[in-house]
Protein backbone atom coordinates (compact mmCIF):
# COMPACT_ATOMS: atom_id res chain seq x y z
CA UNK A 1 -14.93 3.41 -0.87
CA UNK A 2 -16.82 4.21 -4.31
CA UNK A 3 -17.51 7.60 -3.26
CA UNK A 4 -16.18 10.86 -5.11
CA UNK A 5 -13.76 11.93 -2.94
CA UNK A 6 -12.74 15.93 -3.25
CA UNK A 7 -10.13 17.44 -4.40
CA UNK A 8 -7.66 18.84 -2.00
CA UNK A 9 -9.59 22.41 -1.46
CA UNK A 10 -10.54 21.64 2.00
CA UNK A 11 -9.64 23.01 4.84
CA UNK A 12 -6.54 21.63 6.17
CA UNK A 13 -7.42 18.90 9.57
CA UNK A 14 -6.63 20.30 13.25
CA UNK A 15 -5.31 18.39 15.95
CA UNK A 16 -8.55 16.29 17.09
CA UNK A 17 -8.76 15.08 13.52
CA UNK A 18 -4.89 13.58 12.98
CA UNK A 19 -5.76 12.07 16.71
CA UNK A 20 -8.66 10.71 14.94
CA UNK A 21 -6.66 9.26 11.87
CA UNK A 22 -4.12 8.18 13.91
CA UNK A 23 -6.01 5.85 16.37
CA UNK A 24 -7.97 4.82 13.14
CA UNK A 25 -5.04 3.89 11.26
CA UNK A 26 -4.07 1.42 14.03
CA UNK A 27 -7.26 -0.14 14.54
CA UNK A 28 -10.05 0.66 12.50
CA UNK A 29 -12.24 -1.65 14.06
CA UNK A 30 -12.44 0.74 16.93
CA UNK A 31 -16.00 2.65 17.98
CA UNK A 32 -16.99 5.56 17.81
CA UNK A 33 -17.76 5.16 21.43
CA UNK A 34 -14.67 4.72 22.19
CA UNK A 35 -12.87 6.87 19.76
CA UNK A 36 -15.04 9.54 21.16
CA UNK A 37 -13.35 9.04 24.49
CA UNK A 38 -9.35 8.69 23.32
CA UNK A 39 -10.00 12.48 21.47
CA UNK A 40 -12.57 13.67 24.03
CA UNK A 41 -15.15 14.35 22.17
CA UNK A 42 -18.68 13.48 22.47
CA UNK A 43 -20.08 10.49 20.51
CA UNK A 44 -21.83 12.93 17.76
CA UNK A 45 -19.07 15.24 16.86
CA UNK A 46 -16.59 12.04 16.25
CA UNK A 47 -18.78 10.55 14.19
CA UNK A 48 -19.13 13.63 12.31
CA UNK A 49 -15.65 14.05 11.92
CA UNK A 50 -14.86 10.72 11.12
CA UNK A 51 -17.13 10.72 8.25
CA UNK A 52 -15.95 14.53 6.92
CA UNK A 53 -12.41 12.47 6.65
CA UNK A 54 -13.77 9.88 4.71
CA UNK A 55 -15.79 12.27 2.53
CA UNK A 56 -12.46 14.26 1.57
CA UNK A 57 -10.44 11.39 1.04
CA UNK A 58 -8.32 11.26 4.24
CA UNK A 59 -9.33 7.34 4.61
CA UNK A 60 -9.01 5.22 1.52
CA UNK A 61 -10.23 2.49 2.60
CA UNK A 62 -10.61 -0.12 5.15
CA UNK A 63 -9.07 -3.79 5.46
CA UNK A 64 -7.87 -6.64 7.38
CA UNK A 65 -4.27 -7.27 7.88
CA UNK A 66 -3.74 -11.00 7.04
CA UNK A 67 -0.45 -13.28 8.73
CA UNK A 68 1.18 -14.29 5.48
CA UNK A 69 3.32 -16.63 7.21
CA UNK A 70 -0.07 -18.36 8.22
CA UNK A 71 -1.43 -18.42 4.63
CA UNK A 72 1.78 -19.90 3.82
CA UNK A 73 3.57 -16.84 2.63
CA UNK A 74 7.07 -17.78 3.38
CA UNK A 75 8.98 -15.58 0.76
CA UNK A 76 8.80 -11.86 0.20
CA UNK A 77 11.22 -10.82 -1.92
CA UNK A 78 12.18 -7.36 -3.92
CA UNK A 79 13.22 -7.12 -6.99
CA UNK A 80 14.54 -4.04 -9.25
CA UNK A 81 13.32 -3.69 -12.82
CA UNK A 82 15.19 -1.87 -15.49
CA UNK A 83 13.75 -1.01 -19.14
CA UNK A 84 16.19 -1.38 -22.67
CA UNK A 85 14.12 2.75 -23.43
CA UNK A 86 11.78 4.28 -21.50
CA UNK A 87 9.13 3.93 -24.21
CA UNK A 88 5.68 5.37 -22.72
CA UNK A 89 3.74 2.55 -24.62
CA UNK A 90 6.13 -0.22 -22.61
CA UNK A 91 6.16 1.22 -19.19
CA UNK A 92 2.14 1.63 -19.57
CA UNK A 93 2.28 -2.30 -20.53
CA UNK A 94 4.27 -2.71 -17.44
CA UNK A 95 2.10 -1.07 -15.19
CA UNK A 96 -1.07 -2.70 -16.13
CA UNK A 97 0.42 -6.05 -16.10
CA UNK A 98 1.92 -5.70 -12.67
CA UNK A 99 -1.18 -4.34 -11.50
CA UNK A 100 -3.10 -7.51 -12.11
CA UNK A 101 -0.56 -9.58 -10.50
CA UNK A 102 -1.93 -10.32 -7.12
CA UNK A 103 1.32 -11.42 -5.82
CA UNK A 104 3.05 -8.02 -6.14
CA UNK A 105 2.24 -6.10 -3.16
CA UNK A 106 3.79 -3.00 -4.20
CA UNK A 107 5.39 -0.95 -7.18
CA UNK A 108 6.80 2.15 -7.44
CA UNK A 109 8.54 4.04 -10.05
CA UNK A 110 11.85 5.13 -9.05
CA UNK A 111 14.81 6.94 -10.07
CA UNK A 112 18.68 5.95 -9.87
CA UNK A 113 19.79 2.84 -11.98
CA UNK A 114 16.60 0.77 -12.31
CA UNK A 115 13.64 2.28 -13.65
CA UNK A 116 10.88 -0.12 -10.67
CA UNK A 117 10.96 -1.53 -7.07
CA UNK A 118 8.66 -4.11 -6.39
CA UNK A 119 7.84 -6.52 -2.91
CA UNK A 120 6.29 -9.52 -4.22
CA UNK A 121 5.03 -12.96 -2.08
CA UNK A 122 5.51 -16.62 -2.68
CA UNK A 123 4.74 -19.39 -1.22
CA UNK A 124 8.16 -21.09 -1.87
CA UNK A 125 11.59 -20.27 -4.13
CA UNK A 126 9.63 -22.93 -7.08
CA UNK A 127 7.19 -20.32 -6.65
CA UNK A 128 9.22 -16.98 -6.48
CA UNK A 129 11.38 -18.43 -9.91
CA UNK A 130 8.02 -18.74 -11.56
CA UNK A 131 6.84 -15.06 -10.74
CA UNK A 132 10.06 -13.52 -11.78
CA UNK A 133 10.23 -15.56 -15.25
CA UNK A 134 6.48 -13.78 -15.51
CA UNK A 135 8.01 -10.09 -15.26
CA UNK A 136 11.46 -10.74 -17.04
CA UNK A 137 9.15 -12.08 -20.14
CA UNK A 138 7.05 -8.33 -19.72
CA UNK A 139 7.47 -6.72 -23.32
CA UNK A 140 10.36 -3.62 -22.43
CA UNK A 141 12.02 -5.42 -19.52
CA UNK A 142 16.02 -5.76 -19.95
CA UNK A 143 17.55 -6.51 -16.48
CA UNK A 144 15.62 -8.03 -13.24
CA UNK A 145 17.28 -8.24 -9.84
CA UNK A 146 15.94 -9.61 -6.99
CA UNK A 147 16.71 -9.14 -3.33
CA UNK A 148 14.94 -11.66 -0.96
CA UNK A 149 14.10 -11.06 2.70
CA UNK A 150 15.68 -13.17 5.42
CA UNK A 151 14.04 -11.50 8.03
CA UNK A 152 11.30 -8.66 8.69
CA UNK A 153 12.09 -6.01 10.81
CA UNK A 154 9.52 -3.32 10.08
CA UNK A 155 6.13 -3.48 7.81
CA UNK A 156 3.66 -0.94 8.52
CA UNK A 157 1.59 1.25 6.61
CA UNK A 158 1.15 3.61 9.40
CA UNK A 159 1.99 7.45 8.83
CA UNK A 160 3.72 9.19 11.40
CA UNK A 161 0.72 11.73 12.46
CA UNK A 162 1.84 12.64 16.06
């Protein structure tokens, strides 16, 4: 959504709307027809609701799900990042470069012992050793340690509304 979303002065959701989020959140392909009818309301009032969400930046965005395994995704793994300093100027390097990396699904600053988590994708281990000789040769990075699934138990990025 390219729309200017407000800042967090609104009034805080009821009931009706987290029923709202949470049935959108697990299909958002759903109607408002039938939206209207899981949160009992009438057809007008959802919609209207629906949108205020949007409009204060409950809903990011929208998006299709894909199968990885079907698009040949076979490997997810995670690896830890650690930095030699913690030199603003590096990590900002970091950051952008990751972020252009299609193949890393997330990364998040952390703290403990390593400074980054990240869940990246490949097609194959060839594949995976490639991607992680592309981060261990990011400008900062001293120590890369990766973790790779061997079986998913969980992936959602549902909240827990109810």
């Amino acid at each position: 959504m390219s729309k200017e979303k407000k800042e967090s002065t609104q009034a805080p959701i009821n009931s009706i709307d987290l029923k709202i989020l949470n049935r959108l959140q697990s299909d958002a392909r759903v109607s408002n027809s039938a939206l209207s009818e899981q949160v009992n309301l009438s057809e007008t009032p959802c919609w209207r609701r629906w949108k205020k969400l949007e409009d204060e930046g409950y809903i990011d965005e929208y998006r299709a799900v894909l199968n990885r395994r079907k698009l040949g995704f076979g490997v997810v793994v995670f690896t830890q990042v650690s930095f030699t300093s913690h030199d603003v100027g590096l990590t900002n390097q970091f950051e952008q470069i990751i972020s252009e990396f299609e193949w890393v699904q997330m990364c998040h600053c952390i703290t403990g012992s390593v400074d980054y988590i990240l869940q990246l994708v490949a097609r194959d281990l060839d594949e995976f050793s490639q991607r992680i000789t592309l981060i261990r040769r990011i400008p900062g990075v001293n120590a890369v340690q990766s973790h790779i699934s061997v079986k998913e138990i969980k992936n959602t990025s549902n909240l827990p509304l109810s």
